[in-house]
C-alpha atoms as a PDB file:
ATOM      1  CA  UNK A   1      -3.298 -28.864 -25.311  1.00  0.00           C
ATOM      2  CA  UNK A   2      -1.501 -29.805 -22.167  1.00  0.00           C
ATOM      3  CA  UNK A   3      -2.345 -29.303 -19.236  1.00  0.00           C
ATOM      4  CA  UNK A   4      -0.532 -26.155 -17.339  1.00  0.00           C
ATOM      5  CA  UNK A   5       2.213 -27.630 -14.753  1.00  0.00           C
ATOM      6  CA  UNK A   6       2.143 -26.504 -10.977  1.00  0.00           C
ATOM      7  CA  UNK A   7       4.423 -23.932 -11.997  1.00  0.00           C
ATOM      8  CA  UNK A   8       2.875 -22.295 -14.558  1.00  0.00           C
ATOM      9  CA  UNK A   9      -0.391 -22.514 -12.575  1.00  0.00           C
ATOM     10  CA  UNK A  10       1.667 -20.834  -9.388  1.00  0.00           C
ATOM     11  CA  UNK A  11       2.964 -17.924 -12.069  1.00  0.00           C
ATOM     12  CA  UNK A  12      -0.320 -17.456 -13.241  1.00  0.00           C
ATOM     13  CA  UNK A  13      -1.443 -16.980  -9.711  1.00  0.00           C
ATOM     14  CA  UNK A  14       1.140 -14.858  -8.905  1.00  0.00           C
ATOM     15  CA  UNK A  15       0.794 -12.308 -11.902  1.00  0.00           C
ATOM     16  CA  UNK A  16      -3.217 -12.009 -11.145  1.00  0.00           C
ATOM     17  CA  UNK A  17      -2.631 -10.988  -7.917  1.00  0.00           C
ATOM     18  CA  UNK A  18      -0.319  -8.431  -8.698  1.00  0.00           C
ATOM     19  CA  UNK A  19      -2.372  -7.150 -11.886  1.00  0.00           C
ATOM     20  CA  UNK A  20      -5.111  -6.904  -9.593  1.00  0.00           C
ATOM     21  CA  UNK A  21      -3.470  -5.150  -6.511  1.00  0.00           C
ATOM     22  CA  UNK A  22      -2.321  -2.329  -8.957  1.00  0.00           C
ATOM     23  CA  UNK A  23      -5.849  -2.429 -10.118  1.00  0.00           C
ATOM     24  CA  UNK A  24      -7.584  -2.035  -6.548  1.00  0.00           C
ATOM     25  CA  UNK A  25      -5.249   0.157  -5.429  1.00  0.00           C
ATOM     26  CA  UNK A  26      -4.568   2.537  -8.284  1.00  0.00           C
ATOM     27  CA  UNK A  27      -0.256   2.070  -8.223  1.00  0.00           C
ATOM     28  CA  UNK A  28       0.264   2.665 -12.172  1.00  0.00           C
ATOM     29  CA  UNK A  29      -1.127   5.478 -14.022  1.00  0.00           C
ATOM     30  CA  UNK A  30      -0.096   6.530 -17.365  1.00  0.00           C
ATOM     31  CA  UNK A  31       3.652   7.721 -18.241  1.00  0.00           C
ATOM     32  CA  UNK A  32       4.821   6.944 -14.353  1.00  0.00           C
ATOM     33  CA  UNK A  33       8.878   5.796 -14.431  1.00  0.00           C
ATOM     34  CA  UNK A  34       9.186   3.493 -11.849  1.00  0.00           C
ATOM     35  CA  UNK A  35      12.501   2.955  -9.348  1.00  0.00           C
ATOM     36  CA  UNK A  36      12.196  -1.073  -8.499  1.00  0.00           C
ATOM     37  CA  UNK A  37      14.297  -1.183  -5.271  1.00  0.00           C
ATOM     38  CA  UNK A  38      16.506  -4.570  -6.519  1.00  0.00           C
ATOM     39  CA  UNK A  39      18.280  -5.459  -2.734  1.00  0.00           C
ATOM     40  CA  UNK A  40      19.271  -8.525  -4.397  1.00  0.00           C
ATOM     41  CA  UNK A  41      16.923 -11.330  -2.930  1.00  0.00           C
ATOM     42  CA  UNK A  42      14.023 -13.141  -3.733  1.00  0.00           C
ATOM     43  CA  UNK A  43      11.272 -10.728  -3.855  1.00  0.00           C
ATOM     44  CA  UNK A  44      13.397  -7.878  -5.675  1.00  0.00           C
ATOM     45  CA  UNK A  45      14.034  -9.894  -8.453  1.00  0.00           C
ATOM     46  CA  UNK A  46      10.012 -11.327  -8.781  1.00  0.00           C
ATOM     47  CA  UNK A  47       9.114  -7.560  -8.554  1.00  0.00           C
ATOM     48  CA  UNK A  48      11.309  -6.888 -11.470  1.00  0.00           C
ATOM     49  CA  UNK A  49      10.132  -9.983 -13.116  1.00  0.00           C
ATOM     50  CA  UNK A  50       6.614  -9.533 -13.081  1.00  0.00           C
ATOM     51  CA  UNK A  51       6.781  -5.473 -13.704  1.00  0.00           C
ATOM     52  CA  UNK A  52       8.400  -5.637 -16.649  1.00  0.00           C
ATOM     53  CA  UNK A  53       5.687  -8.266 -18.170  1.00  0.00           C
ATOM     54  CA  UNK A  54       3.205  -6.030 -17.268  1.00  0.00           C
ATOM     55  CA  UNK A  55       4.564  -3.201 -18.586  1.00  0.00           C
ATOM     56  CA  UNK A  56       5.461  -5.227 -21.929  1.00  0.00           C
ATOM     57  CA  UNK A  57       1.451  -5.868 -21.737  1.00  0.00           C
ATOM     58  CA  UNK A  58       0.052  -2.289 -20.868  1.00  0.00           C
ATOM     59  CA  UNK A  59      -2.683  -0.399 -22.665  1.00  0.00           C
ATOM     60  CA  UNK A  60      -0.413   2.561 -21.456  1.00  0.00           C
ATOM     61  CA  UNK A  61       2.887   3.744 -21.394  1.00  0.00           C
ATOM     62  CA  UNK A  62       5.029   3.700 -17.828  1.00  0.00           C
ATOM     63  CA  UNK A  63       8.727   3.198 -17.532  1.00  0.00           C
ATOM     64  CA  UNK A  64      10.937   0.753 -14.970  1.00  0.00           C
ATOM     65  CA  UNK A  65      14.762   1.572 -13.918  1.00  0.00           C
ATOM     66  CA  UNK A  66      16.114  -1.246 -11.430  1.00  0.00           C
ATOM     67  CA  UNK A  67      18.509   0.116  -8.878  1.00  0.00           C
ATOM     68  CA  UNK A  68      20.747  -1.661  -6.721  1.00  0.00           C
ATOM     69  CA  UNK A  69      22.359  -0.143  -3.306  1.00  0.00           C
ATOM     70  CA  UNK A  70      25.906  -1.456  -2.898  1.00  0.00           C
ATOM     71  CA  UNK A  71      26.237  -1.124   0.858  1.00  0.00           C
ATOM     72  CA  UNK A  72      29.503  -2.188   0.685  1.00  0.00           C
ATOM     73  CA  UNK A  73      28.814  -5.434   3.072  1.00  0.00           C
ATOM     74  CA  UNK A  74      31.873  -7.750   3.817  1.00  0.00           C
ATOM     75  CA  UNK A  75      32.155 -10.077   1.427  1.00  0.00           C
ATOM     76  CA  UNK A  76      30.064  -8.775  -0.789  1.00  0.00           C
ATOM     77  CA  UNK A  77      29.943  -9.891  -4.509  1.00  0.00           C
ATOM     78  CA  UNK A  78      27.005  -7.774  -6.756  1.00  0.00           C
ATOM     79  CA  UNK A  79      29.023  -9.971  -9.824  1.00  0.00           C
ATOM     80  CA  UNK A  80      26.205 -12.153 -10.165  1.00  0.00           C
ATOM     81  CA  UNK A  81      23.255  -9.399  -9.641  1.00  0.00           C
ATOM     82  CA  UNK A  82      25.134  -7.203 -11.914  1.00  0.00           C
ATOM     83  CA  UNK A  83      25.216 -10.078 -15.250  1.00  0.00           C
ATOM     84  CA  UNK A  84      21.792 -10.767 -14.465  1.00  0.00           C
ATOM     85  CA  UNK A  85      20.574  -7.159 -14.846  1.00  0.00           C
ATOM     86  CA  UNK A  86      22.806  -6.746 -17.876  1.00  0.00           C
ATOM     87  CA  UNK A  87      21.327  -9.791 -19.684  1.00  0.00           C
ATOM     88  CA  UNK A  88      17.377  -8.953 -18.392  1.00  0.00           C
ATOM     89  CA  UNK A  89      17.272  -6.182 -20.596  1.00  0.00           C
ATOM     90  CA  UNK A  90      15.979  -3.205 -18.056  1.00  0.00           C
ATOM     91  CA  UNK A  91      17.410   0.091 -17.433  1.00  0.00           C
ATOM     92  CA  UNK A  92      19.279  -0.259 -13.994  1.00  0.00           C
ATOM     93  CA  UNK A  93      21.806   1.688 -11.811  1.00  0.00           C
ATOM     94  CA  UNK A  94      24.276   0.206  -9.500  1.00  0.00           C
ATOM     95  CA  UNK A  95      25.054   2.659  -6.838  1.00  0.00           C
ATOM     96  CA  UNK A  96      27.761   2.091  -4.141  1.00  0.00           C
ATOM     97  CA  UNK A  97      27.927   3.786  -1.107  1.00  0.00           C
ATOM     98  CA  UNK A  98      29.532   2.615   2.288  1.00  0.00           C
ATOM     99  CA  UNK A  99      26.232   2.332   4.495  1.00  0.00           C
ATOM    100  CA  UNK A 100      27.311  -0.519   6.426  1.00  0.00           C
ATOM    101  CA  UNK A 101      30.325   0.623   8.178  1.00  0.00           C
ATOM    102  CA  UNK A 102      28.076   3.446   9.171  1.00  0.00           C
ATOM    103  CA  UNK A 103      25.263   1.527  10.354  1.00  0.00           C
ATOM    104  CA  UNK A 104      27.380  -1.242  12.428  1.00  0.00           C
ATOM    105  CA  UNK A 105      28.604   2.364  14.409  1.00  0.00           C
ATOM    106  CA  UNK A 106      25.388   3.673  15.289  1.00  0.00           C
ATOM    107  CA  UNK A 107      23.882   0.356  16.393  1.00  0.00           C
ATOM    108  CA  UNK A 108      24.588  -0.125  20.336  1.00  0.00           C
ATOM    109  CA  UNK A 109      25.374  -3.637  21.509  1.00  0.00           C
ATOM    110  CA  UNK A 110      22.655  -5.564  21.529  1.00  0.00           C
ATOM    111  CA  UNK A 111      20.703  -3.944  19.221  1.00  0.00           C
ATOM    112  CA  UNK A 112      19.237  -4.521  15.682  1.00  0.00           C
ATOM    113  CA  UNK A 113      20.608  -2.867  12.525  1.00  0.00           C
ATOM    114  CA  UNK A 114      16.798  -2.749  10.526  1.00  0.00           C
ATOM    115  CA  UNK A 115      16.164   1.130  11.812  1.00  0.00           C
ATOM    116  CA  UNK A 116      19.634   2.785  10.624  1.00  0.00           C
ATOM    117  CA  UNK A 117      20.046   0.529   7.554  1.00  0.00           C
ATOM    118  CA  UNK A 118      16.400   1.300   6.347  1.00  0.00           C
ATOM    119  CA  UNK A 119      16.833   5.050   6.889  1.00  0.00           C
ATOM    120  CA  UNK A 120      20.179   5.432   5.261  1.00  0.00           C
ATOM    121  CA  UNK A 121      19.059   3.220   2.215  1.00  0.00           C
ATOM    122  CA  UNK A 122      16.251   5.211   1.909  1.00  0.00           C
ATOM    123  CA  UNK A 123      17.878   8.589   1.697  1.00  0.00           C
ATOM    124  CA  UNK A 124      20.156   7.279  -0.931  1.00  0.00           C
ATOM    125  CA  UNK A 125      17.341   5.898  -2.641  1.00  0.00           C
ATOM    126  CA  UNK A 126      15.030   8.593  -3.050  1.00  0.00           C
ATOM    127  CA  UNK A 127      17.945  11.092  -3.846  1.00  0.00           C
ATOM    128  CA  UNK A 128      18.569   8.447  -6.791  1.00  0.00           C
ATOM    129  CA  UNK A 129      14.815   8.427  -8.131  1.00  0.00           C
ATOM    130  CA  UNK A 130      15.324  12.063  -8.008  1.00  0.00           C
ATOM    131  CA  UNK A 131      18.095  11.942  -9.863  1.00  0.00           C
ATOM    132  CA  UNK A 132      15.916   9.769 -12.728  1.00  0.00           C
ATOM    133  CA  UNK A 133      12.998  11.507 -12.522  1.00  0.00           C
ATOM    134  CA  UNK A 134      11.097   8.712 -11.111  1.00  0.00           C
ATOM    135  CA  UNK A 135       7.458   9.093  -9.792  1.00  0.00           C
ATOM    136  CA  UNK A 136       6.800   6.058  -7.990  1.00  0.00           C
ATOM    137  CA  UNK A 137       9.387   3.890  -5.964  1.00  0.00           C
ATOM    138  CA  UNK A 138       8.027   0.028  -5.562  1.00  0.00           C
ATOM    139  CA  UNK A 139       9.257  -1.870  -2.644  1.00  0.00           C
ATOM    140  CA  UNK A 140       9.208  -6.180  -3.099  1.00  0.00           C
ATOM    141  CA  UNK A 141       7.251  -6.555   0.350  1.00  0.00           C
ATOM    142  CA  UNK A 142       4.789  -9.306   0.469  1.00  0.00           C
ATOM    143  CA  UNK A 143       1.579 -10.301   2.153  1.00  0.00           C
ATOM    144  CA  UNK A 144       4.124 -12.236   5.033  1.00  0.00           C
ATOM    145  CA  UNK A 145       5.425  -8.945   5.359  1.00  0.00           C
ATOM    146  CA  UNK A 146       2.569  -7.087   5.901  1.00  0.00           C
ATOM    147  CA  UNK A 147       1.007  -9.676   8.149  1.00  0.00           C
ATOM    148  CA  UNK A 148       4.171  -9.748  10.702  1.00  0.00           C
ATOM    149  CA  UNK A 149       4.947  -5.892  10.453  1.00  0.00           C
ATOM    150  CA  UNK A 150       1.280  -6.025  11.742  1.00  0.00           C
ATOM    151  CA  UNK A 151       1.373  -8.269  14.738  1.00  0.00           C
ATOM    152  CA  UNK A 152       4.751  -6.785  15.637  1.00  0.00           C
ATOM    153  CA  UNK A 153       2.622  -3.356  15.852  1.00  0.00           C
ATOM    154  CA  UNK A 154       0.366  -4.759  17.553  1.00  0.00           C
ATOM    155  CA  UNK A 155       2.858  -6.851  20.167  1.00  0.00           C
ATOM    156  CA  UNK A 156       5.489  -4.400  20.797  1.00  0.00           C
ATOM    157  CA  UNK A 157       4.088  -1.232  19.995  1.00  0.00           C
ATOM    158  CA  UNK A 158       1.218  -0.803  21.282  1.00  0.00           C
ATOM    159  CA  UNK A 159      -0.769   0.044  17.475  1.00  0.00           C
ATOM    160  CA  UNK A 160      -3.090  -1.167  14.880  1.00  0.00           C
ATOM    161  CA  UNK A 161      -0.508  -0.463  11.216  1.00  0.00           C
ATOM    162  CA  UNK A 162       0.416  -2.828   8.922  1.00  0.00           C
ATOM    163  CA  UNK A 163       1.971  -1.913   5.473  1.00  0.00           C
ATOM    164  CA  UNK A 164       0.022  -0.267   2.537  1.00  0.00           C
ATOM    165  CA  UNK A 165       0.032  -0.956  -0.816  1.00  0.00           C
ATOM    166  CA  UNK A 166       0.658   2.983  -1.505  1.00  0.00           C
ATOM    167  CA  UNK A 167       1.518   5.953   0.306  1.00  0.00           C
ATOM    168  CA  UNK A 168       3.574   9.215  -0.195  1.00  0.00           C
ATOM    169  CA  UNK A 169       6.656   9.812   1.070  1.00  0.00           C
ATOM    170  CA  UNK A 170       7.546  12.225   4.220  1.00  0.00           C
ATOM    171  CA  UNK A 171       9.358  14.998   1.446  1.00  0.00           C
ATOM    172  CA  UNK A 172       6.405  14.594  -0.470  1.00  0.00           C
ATOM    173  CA  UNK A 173       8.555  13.771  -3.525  1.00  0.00           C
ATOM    174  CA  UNK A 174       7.448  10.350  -4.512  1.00  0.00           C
ATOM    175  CA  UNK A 175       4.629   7.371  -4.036  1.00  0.00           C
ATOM    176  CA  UNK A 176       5.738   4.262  -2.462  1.00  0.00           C
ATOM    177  CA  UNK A 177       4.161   1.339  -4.232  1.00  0.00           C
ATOM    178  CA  UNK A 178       4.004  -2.641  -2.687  1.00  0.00           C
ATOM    179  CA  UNK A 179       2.519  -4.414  -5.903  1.00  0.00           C
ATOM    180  CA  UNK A 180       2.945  -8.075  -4.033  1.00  0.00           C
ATOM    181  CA  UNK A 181       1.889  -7.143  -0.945  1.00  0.00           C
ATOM    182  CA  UNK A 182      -1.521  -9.592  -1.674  1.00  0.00           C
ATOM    183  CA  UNK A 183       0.977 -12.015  -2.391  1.00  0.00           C
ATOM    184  CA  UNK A 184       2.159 -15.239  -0.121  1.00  0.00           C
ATOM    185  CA  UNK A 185       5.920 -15.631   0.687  1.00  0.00           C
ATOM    186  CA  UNK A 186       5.772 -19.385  -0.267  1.00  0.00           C
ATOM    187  CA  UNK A 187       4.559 -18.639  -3.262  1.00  0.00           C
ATOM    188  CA  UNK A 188       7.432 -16.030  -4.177  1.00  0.00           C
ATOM    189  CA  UNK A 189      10.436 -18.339  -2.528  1.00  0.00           C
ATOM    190  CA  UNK A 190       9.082 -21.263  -4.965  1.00  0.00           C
ATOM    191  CA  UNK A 191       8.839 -19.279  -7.854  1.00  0.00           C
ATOM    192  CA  UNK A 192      12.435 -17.854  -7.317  1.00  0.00           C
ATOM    193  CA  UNK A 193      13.988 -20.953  -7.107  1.00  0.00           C
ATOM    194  CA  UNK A 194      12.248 -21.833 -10.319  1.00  0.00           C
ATOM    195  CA  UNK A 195      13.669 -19.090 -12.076  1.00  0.00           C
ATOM    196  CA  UNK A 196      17.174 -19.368 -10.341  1.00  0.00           C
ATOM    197  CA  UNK A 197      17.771 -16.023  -9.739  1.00  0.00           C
ATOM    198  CA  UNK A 198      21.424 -15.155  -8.374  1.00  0.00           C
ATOM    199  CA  UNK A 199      20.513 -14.525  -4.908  1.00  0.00           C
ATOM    200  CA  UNK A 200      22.754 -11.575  -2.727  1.00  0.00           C
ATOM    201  CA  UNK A 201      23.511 -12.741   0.336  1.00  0.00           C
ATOM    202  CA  UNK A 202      22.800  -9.523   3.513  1.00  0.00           C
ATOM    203  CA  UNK A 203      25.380  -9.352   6.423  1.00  0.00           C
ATOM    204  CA  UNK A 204      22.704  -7.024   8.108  1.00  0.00           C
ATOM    205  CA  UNK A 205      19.075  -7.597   8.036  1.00  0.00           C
ATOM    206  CA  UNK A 206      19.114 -11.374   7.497  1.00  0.00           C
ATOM    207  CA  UNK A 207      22.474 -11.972  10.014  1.00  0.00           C
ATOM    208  CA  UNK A 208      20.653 -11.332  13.543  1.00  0.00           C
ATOM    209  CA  UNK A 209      19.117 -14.279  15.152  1.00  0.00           C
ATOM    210  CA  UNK A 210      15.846 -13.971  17.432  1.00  0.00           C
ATOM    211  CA  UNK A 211      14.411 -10.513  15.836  1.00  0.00           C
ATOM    212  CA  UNK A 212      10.765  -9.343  16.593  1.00  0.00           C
ATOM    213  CA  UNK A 213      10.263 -10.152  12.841  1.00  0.00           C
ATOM    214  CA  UNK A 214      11.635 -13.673  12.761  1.00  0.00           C
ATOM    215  CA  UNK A 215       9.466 -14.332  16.339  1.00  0.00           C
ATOM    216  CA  UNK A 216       6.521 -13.097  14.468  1.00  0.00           C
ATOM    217  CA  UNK A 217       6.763 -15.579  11.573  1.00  0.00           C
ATOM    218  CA  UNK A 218       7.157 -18.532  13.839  1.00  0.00           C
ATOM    219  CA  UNK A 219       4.460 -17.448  15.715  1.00  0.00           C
ATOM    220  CA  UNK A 220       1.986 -17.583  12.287  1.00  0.00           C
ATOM    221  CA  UNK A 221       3.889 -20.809  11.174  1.00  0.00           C
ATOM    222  CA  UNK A 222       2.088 -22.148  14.369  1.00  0.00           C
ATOM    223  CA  UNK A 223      -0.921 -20.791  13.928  1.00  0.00           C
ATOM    224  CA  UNK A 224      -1.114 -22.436  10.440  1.00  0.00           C
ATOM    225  CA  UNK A 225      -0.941 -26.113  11.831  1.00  0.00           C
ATOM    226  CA  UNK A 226      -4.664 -25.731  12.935  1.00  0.00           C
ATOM    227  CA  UNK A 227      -5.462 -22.828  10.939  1.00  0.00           C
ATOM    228  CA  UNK A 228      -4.302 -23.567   7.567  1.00  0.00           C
ATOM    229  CA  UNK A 229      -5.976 -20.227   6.129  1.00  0.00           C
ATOM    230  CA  UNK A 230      -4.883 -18.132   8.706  1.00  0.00           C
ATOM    231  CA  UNK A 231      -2.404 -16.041   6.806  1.00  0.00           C
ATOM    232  CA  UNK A 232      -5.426 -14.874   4.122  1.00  0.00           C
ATOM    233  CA  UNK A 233      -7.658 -14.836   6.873  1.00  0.00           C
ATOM    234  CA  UNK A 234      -5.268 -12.009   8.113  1.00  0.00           C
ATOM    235  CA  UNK A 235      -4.529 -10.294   4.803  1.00  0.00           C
ATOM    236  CA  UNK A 236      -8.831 -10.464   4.581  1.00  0.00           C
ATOM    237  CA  UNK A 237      -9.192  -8.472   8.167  1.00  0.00           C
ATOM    238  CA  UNK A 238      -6.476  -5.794   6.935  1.00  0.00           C
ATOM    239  CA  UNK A 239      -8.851  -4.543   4.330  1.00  0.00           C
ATOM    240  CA  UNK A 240     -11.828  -5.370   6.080  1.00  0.00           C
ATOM    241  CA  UNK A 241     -11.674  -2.423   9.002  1.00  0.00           C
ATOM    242  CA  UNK A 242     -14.502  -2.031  11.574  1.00  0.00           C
ATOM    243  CA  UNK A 243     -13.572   1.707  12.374  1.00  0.00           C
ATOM    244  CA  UNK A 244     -16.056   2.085  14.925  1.00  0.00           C
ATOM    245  CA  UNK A 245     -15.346  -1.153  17.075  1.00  0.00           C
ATOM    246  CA  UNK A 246     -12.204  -0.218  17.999  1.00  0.00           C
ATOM    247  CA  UNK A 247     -10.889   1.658  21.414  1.00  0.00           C
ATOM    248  CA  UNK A 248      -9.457   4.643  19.717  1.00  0.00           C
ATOM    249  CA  UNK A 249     -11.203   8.111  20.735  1.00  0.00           C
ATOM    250  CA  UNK A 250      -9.956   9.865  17.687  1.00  0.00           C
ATOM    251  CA  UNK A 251     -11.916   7.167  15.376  1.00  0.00           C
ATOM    252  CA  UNK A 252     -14.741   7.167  17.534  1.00  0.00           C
ATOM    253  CA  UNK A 253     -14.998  10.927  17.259  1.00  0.00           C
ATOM    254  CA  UNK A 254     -14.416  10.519  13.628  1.00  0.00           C
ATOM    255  CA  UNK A 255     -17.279   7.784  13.580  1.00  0.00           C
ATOM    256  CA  UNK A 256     -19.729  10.409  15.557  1.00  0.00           C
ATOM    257  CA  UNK A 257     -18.727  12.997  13.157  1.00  0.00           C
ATOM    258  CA  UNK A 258     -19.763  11.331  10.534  1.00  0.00           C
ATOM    259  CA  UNK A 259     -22.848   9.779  11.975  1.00  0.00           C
ATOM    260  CA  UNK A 260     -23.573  13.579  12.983  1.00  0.00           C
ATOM    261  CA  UNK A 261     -23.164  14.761   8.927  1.00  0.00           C
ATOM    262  CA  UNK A 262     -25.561  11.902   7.974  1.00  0.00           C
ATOM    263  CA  UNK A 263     -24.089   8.546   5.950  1.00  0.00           C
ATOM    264  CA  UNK A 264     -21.940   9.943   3.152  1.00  0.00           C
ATOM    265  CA  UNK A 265     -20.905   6.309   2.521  1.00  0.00           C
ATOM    266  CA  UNK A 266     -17.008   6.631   3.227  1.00  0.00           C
ATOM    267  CA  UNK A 267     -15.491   5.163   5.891  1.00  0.00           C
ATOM    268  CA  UNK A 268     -15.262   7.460   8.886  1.00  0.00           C
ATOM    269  CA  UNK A 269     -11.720   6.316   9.650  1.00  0.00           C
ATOM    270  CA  UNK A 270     -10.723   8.198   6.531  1.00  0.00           C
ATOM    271  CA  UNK A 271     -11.766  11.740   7.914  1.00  0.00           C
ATOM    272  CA  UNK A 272      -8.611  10.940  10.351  1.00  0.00           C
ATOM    273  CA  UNK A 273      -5.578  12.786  10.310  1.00  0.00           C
ATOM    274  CA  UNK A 274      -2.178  11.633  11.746  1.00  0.00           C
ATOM    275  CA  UNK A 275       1.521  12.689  11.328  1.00  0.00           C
ATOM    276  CA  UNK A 276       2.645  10.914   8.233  1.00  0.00           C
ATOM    277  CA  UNK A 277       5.917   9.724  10.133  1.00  0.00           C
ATOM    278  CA  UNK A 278       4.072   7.187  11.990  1.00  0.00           C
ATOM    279  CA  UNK A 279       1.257   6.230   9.755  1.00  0.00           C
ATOM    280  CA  UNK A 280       1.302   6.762   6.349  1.00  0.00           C
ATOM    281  CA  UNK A 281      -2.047   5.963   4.601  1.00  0.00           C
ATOM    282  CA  UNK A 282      -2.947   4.432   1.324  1.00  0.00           C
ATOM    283  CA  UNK A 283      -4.044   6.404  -1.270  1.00  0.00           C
ATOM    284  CA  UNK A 284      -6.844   3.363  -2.190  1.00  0.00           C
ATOM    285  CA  UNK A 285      -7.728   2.632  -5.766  1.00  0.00           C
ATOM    286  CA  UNK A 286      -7.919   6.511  -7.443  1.00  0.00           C
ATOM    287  CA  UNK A 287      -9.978   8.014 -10.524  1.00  0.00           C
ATOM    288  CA  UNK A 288      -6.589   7.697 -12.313  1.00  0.00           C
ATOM    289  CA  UNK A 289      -6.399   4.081 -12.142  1.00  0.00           C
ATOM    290  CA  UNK A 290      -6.327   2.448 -15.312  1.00  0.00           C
ATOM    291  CA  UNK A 291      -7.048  -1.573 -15.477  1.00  0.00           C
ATOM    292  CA  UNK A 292      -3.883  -2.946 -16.821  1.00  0.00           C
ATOM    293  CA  UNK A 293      -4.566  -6.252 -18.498  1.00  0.00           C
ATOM    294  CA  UNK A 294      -5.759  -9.174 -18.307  1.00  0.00           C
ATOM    295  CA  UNK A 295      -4.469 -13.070 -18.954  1.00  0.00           C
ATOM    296  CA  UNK A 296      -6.979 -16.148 -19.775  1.00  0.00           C
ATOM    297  CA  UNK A 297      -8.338 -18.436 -17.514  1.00  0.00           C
END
């Protein structure tokens, strides 16, 4: 038998990490249907990828629909997005709606488009997972992700947040799943180019030099020259929470309270509150959760 090429071996890695973030974190139960966000880069189209494997591989029943968001972007071209989805064999939904013109209005000189794009997309988006009766929408954000939405928290905004895996939305309508969020960017760029996957070009998000995001990632590219763990070293501290070292009154009084009930064995953090605009919390791994499956060694 030969021996498995660095590809297969970085798949295999891949597809683990996933199986066992949805594992850990409880993000798909029995007869959920799915919305896969496709934006048309890299880490839609793995998310797709690897979703539909697993669901070709479940003990249990769930359902995917792929849906793309035509912004209507200059020189835009969904041709290529649109034949692959055709040929991959999911149910998808190309919707179009002019989000762009809008967006390029409300967004002063000077200024980033991320806030008004996200929260337009994400209107349409949930009104369209309505629409299909969808009970989960997953999101293609990565451990990368998570990392620099966490130092740009903690940089420009004064906080401790990062991304979870899961949380419910604001109108209480659906669960927002990250099934690669465990997973490394380089990892997910390398595999796409392996699998040559017709990448959309964005006139938005990915068209503004010098954003707090891009800043963020050179500033861990750094870091990784003498610390060439440093990104799971990060991912490791995320889920590895010290409630009661921190400087935050309302988890220290949390902390007391619990200290004052006698050790229950949860995390104190967890008897916080907070408005769900600003922090919305993981659900963690739940008494629904169902081990997917598993691949050899």
């Amino acid at each position: 038998m030969a021996a498995p090429t660095p590809s297969e071996k970085r798949f295999k890695r891949i597809y683990r990490r996933l199986l066992r973030t949805i594992r850990d974190y409880g993000l798909i139960e029995p007869d959920d249907k799915i919305m896969v966000c496709m934006s048309g880069g890299k880490d839609s189209y793995t998310l797709l990828d690897l979703l539909w494997r697993v669901r070709a591989r479940s003990p249990f029943p769930f359902e995917i629909v792929a849906v793309h968001l035509d912004q209507v972007q200059p020189g835009y071209d969904g041709a290529p997005l649109a034949k692959w989805l055709a040929e991959f064999g999911a149910p998808y939904e190309i919707v179009q709606r002019d989000t762009y013109s809008v967006v390029v209005e409300l967004t002063k000189p000077g200024g980033t488009y991320c806030s008004a794009c996200s929260r337009l997309r994400r209107g349409i988006l949930y009104d369209v997972a309505e629409r299909h009766g969808c009970t989960k929408i997953a999101l293609g954000h990565h451990r990368d992700d998570a990392l620099e939405t966490a130092l740009m928290n903690m940089f420009f905004a004064g906080k401790l947040q990062a991304m979870p895996a899961k949380y419910r939305t604001d109108c209480d309508r659906f669960d927002v799943i990250r099934p690669m969020i465990e997973i490394a960017e380089a990892d997910i760029i390398e595999h796409a180019a392996e699998a040559a996957y017709p990448i959309l070009p964005c006139n938005l998000c990915g068209s503004q030099p010098g954003l707090q995001r891009e800043q963020m990632g050179h500033l861990l590219a750094n870091l990784e020259q003498t610390i060439p763990n440093v990104r799971e070293v990060m991912l490791a501290a995320l889920k590895n929470v010290r409630a009661s070292h921190l400087l935050d009154q309302g988890v220290a009084a949390a902390v007391a309270a619990a200290g004052a009930q006698g050790d229950t064995g949860a995390d104190p953090i967890d008897a916080l509150g907070g408005g769900c605009d600003s922090q919305p919390a993981s659900d963690g791994p739940t008494a629904q959760a169902v081990t997917l499956v598993t691949i050899g060694g």
